[in-house]
Every structure is written in structure tokens, then in C-alpha cells.
PDB file of N, CA and C in Angstrom:
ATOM      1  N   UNK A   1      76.441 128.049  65.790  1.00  0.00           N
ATOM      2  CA  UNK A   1      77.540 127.662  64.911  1.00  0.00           C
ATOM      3  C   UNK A   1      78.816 128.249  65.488  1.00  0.00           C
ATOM      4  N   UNK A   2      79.720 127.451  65.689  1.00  0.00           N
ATOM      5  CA  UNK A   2      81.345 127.866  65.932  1.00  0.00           C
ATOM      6  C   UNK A   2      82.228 127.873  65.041  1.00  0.00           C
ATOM      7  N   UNK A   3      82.899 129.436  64.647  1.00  0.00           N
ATOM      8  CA  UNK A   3      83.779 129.117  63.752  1.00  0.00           C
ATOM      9  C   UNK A   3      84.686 128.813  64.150  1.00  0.00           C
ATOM     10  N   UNK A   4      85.753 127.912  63.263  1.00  0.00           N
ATOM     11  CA  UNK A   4      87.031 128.190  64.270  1.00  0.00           C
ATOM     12  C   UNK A   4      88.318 127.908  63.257  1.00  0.00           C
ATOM     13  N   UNK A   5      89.139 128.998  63.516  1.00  0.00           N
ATOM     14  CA  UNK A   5      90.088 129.539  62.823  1.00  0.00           C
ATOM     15  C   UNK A   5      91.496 129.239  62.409  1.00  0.00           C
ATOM     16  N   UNK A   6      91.714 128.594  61.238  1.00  0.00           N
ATOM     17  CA  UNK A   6      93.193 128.234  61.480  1.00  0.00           C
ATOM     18  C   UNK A   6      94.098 129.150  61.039  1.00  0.00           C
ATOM     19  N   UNK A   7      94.958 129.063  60.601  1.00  0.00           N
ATOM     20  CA  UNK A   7      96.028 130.033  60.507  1.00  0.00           C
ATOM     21  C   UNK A   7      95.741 130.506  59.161  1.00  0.00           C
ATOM     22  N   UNK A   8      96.470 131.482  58.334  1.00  0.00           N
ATOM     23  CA  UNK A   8      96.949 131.984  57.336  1.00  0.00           C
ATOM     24  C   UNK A   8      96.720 130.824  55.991  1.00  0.00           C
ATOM     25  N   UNK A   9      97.415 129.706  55.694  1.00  0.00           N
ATOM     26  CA  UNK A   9      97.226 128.975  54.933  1.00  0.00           C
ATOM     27  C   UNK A   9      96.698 127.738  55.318  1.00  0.00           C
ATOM     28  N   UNK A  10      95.986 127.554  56.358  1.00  0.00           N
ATOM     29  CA  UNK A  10      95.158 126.364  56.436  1.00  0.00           C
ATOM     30  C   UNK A  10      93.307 126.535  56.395  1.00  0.00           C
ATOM     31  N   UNK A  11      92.887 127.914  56.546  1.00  0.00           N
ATOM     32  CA  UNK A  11      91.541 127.592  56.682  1.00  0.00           C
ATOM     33  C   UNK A  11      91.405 126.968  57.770  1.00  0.00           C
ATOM     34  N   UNK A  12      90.073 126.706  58.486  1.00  0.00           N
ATOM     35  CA  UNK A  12      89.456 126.009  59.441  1.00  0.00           C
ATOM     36  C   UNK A  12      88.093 125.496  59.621  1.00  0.00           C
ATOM     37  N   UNK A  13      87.262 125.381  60.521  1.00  0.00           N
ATOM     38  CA  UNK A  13      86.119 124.845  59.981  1.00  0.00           C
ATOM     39  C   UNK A  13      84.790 125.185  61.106  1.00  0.00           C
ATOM     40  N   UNK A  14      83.455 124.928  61.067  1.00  0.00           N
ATOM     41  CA  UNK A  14      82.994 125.245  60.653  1.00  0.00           C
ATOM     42  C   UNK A  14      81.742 124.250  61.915  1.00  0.00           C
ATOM     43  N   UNK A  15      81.273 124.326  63.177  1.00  0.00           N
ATOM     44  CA  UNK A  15      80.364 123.176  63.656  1.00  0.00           C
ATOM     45  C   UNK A  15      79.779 123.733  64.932  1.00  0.00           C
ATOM     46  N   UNK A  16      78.332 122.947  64.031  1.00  0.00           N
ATOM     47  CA  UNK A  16      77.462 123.305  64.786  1.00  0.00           C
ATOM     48  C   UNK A  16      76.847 121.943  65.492  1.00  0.00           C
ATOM     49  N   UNK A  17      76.676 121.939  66.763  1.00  0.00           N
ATOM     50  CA  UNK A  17      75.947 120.617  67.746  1.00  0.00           C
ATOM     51  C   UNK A  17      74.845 121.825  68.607  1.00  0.00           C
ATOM     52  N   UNK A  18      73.611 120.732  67.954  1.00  0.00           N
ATOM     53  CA  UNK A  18      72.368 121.661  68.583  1.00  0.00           C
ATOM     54  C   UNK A  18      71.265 119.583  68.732  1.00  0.00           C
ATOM     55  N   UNK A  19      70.559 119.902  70.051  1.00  0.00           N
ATOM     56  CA  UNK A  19      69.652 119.075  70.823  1.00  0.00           C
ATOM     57  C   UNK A  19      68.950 119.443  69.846  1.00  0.00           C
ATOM     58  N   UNK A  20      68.047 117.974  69.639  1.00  0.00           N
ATOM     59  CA  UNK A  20      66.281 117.744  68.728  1.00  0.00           C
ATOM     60  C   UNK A  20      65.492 117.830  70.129  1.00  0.00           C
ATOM     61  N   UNK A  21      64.230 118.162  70.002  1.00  0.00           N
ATOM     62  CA  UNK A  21      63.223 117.467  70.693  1.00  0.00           C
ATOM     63  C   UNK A  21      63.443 116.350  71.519  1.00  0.00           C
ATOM     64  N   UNK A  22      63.908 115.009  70.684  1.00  0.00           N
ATOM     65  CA  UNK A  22      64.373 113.965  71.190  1.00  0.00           C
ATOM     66  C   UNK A  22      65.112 113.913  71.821  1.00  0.00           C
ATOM     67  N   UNK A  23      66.093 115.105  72.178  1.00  0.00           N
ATOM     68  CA  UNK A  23      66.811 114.762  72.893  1.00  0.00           C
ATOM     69  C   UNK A  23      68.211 114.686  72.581  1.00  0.00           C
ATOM     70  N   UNK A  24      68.383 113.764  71.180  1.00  0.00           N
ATOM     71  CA  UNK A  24      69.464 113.611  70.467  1.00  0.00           C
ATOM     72  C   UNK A  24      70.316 114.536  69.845  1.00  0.00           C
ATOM     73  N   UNK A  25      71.391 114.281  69.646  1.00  0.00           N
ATOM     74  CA  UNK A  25      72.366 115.796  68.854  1.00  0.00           C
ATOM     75  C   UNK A  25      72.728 116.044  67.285  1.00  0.00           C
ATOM     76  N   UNK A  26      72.219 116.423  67.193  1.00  0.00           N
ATOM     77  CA  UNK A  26      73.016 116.766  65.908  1.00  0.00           C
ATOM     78  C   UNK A  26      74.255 117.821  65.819  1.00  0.00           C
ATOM     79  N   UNK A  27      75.145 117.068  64.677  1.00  0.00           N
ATOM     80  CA  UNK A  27      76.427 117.823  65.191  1.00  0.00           C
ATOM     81  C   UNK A  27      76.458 117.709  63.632  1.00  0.00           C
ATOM     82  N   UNK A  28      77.275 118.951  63.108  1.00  0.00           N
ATOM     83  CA  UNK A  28      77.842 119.335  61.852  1.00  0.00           C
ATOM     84  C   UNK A  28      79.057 119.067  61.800  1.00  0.00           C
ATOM     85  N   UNK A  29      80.239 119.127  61.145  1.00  0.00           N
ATOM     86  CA  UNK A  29      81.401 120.095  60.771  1.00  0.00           C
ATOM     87  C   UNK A  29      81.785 120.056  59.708  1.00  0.00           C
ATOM     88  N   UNK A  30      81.931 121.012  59.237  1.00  0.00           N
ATOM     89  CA  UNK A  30      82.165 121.181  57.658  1.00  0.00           C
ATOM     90  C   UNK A  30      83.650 121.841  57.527  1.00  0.00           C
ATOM     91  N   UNK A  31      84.689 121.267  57.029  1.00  0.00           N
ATOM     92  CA  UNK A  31      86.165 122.149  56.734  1.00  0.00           C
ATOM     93  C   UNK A  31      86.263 123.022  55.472  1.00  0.00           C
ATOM     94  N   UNK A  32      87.065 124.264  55.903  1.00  0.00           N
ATOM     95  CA  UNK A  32      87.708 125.422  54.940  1.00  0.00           C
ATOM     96  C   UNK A  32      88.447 124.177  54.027  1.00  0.00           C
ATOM     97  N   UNK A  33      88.208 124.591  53.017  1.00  0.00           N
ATOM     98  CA  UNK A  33      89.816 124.251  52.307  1.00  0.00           C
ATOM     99  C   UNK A  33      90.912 124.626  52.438  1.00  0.00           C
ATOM    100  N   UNK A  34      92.188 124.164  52.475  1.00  0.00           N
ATOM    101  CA  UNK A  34      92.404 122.927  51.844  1.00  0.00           C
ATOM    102  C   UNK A  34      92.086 121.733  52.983  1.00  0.00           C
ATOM    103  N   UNK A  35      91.769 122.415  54.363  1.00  0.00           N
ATOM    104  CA  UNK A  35      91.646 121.790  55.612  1.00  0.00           C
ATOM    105  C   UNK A  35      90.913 120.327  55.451  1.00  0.00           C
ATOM    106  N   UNK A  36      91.075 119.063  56.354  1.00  0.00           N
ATOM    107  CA  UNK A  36      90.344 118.221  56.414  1.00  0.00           C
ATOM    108  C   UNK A  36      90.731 117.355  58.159  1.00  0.00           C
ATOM    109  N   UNK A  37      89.437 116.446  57.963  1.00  0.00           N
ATOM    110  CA  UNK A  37      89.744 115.889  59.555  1.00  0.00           C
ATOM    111  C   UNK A  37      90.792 115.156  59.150  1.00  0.00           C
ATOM    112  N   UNK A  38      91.256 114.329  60.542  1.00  0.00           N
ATOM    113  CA  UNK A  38      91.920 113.442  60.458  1.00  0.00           C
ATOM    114  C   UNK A  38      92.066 111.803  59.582  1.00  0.00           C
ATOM    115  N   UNK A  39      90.802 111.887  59.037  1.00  0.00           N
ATOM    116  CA  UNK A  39      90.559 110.773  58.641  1.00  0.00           C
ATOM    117  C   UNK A  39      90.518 110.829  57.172  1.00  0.00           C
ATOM    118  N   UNK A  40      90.433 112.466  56.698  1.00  0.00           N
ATOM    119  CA  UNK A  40      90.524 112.569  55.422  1.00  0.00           C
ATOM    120  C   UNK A  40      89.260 113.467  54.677  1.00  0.00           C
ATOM    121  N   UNK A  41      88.260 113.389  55.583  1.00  0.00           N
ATOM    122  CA  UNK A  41      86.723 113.621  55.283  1.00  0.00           C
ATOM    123  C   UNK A  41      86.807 115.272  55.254  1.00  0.00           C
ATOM    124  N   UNK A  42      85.910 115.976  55.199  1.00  0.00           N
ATOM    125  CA  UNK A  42      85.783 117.360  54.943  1.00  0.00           C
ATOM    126  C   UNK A  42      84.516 117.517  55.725  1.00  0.00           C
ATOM    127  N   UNK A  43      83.549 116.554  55.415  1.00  0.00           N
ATOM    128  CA  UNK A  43      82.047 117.355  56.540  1.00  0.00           C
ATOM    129  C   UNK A  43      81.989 115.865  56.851  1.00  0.00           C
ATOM    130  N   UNK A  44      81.343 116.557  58.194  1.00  0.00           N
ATOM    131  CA  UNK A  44      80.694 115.049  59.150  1.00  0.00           C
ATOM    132  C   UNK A  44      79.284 115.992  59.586  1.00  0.00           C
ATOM    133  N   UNK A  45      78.318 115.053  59.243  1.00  0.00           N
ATOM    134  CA  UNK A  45      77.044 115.142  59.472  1.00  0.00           C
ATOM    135  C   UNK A  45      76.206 114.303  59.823  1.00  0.00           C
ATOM    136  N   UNK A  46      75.913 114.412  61.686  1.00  0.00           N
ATOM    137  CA  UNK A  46      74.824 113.251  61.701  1.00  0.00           C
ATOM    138  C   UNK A  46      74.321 113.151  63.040  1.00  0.00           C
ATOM    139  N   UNK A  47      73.205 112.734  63.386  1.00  0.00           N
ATOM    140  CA  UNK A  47      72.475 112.818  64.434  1.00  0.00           C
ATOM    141  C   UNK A  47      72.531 111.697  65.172  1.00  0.00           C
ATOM    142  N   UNK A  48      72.640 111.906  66.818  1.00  0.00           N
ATOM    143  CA  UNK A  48      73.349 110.665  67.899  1.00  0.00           C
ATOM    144  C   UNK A  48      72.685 111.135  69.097  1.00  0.00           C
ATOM    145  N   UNK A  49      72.538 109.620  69.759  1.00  0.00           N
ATOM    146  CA  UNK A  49      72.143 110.397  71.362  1.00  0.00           C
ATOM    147  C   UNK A  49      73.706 110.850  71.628  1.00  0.00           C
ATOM    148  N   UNK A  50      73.239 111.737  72.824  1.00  0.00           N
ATOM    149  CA  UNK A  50      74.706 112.310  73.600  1.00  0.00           C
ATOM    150  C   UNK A  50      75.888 111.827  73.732  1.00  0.00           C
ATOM    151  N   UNK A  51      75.796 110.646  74.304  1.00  0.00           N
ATOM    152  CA  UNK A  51      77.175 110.150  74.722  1.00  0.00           C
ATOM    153  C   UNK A  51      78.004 109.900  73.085  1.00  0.00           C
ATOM    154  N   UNK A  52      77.363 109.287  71.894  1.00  0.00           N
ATOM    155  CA  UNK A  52      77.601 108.920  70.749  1.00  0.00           C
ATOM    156  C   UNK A  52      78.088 110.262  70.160  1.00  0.00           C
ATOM    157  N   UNK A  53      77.129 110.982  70.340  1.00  0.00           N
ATOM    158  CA  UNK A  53      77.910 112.837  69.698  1.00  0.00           C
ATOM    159  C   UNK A  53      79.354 113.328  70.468  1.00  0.00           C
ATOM    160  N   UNK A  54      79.017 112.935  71.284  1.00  0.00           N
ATOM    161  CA  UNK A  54      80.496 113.627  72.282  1.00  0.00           C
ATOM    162  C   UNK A  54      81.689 112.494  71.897  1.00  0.00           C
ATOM    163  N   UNK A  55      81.681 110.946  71.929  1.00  0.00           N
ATOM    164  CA  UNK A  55      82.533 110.323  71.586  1.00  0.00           C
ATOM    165  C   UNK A  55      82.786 110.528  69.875  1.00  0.00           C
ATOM    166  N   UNK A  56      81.806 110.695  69.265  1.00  0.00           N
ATOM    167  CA  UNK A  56      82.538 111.227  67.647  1.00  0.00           C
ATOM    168  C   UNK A  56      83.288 112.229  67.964  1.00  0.00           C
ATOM    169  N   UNK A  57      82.580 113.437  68.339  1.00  0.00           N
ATOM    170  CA  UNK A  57      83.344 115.112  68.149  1.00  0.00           C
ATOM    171  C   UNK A  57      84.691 114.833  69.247  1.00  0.00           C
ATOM    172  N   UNK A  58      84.412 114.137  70.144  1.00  0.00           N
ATOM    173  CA  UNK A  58      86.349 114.102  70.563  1.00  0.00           C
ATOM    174  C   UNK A  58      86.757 113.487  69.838  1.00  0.00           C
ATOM    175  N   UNK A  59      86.652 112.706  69.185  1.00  0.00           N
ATOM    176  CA  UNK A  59      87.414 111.749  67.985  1.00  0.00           C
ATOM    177  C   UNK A  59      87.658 112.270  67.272  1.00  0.00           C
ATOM    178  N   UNK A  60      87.411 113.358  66.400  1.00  0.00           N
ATOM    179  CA  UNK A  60      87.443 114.024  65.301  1.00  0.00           C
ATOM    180  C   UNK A  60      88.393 114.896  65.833  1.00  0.00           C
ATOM    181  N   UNK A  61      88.402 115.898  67.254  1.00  0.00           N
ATOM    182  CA  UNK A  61      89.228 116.859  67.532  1.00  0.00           C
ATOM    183  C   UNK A  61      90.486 115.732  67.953  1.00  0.00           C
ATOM    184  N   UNK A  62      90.746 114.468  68.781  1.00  0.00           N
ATOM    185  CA  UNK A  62      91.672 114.071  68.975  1.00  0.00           C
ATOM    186  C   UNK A  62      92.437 113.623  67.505  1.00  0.00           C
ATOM    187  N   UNK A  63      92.248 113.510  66.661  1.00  0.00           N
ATOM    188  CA  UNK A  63      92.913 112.574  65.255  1.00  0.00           C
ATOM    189  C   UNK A  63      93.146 113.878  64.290  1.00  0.00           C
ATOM    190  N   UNK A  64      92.812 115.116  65.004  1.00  0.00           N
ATOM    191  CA  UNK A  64      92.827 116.054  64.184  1.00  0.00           C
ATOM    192  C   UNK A  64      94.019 117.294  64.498  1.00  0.00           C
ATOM    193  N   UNK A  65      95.197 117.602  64.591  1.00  0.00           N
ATOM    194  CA  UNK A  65      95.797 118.580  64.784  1.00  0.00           C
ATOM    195  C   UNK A  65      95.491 120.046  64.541  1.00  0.00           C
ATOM    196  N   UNK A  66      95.671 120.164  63.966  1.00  0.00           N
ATOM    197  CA  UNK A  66      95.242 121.818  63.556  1.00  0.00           C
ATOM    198  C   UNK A  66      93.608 122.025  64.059  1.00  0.00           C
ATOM    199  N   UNK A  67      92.729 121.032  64.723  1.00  0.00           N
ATOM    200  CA  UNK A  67      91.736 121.272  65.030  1.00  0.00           C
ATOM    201  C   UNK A  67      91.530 121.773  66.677  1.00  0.00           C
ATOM    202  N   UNK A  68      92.464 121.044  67.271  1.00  0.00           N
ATOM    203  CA  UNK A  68      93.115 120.875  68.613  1.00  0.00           C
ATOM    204  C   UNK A  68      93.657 122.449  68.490  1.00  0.00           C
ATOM    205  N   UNK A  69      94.500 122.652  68.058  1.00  0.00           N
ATOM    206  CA  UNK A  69      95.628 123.704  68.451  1.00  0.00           C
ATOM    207  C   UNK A  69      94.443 125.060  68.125  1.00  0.00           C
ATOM    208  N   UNK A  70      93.859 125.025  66.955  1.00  0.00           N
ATOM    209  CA  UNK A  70      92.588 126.170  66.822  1.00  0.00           C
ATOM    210  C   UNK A  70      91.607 126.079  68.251  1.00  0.00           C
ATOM    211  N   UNK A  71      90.914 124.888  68.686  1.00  0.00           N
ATOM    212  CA  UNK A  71      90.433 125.405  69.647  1.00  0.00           C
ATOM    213  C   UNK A  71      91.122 125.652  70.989  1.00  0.00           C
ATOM    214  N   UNK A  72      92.183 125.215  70.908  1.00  0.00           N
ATOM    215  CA  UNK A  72      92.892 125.499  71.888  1.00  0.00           C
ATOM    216  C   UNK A  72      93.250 127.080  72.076  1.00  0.00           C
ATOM    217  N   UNK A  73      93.342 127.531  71.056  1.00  0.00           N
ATOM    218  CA  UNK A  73      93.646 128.892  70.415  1.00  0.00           C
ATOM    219  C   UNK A  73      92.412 129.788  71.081  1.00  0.00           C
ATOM    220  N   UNK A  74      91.524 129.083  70.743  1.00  0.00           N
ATOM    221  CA  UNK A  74      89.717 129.998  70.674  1.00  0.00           C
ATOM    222  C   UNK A  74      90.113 130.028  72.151  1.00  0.00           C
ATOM    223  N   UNK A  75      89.860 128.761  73.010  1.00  0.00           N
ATOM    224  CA  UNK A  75      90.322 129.256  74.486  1.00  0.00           C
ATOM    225  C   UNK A  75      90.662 130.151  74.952  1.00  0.00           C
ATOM    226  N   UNK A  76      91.909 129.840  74.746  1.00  0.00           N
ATOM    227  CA  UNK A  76      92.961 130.873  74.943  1.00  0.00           C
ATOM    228  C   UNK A  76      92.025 132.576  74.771  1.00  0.00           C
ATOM    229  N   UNK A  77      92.027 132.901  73.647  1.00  0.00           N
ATOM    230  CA  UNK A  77      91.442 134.598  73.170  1.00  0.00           C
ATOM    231  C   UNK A  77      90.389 134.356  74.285  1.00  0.00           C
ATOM    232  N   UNK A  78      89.289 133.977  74.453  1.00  0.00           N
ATOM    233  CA  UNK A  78      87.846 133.540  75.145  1.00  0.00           C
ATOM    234  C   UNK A  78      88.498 133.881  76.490  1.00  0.00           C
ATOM    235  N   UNK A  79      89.529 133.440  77.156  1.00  0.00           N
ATOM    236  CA  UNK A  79      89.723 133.570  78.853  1.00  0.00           C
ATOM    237  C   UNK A  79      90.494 135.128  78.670  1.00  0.00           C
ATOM    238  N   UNK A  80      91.053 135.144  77.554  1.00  0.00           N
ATOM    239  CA  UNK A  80      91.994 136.885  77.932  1.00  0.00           C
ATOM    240  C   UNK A  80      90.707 137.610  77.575  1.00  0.00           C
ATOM    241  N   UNK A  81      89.931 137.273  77.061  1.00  0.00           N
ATOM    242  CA  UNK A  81      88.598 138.866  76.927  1.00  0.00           C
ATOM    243  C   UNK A  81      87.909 138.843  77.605  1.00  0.00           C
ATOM    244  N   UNK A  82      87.488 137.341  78.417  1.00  0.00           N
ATOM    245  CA  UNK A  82      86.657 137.592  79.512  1.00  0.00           C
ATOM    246  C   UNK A  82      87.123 137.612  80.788  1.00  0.00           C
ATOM    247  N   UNK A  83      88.482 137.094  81.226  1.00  0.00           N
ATOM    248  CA  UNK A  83      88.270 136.705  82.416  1.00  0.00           C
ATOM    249  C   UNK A  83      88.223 135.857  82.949  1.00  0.00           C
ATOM    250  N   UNK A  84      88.504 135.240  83.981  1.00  0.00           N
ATOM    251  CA  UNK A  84      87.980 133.866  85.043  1.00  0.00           C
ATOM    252  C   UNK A  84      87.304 134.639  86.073  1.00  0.00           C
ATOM    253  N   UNK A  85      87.412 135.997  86.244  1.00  0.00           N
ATOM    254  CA  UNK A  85      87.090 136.399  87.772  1.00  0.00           C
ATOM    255  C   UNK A  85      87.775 136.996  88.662  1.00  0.00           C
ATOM    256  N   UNK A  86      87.892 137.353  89.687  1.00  0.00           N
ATOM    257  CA  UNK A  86      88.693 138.019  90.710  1.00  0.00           C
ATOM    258  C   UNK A  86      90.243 137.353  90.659  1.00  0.00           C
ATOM    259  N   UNK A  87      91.247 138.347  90.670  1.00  0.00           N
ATOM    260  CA  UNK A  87      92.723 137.901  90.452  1.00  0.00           C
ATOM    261  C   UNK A  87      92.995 137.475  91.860  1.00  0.00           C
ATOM    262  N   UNK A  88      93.779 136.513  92.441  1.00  0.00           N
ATOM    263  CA  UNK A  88      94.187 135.873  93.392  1.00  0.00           C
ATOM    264  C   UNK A  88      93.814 134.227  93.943  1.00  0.00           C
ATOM    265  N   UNK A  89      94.351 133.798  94.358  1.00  0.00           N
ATOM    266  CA  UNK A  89      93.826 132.696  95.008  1.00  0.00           C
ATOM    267  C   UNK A  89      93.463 132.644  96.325  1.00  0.00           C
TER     268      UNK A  89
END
């Protein structure tokens, strides 16, 4: 599960994408309040082969602002605590 964080008065939300047996994905996301996707919805729940999971969940992060800029955010913290590796080119 990934949380991921919006600011002060937006809340954020909440998704998990985990492989079946089959192969197929299941992907969650559930929003903080007052937060919602782009489309209006609050949870998306549902199981897809791959390519179908990955074209929803970019859809959802592209139509979604504050979803974008949070993981963009998570990035961001994620490369300053870990690192890329040796400094130089």
C-alpha cells in the first residue's frame, strides 16, 4: 500500500496495485477527504490484465492534479533520502 500525501487541507489517498496468480492486477485507490479523482469518484477498485491497470492508474494520475504534484512530491523526498549513487557524471 502507498500512501500519498497531500498538503495541509487536502488529504490524499491511499493505493494499492498487487499481481493475482493470474497474472492480472488489482489496483485500489481510495481518497482522504475532502480529496477526489479527477472524475469525481473517491475509490476505484478493480482487477485488469497489465496493460489495462497501467492505462487506468495513468489516467487517474493524469486528470488528477493534486495527485500528480503528491507523487511528484513522494519522488522528490525518495531521491533526497536515498540517493541516485555516486555524485558526478
Amino acid at each position: 500500500m502507498l500512501r500519498i500525501d497531500g498538503d495541509s487541507t487536502t488529504g490524499g489517498a491511499h493505493i494499492s496495485v498487487r499481481r493475482t496468480q493470474g497474472g492480472r492486477i488489482e489496483l485500489f485507490v481510495d481518497c482522504d477527504r475532502p480529496q477526489a479523482l479527477g472524475d469525481g469518484t473517491t475509490v476505484v477498485s478493480s482487477t485488469l490484465p497489465p496493460g489495462k491497470a497501467r492505462e487506468l492508474l495513468a489516467k487517474l494520475v493524469q486528470e488528477t492534479p493534486w495527485l500528480q504534484e503528491a507523487l511528484a512530491m513522494q519522488r522528490v523526498d525518495q531521491l533526497l533520502s536515498e540517493g541516485t549513487g555516486p555524485v558526478g557524471w
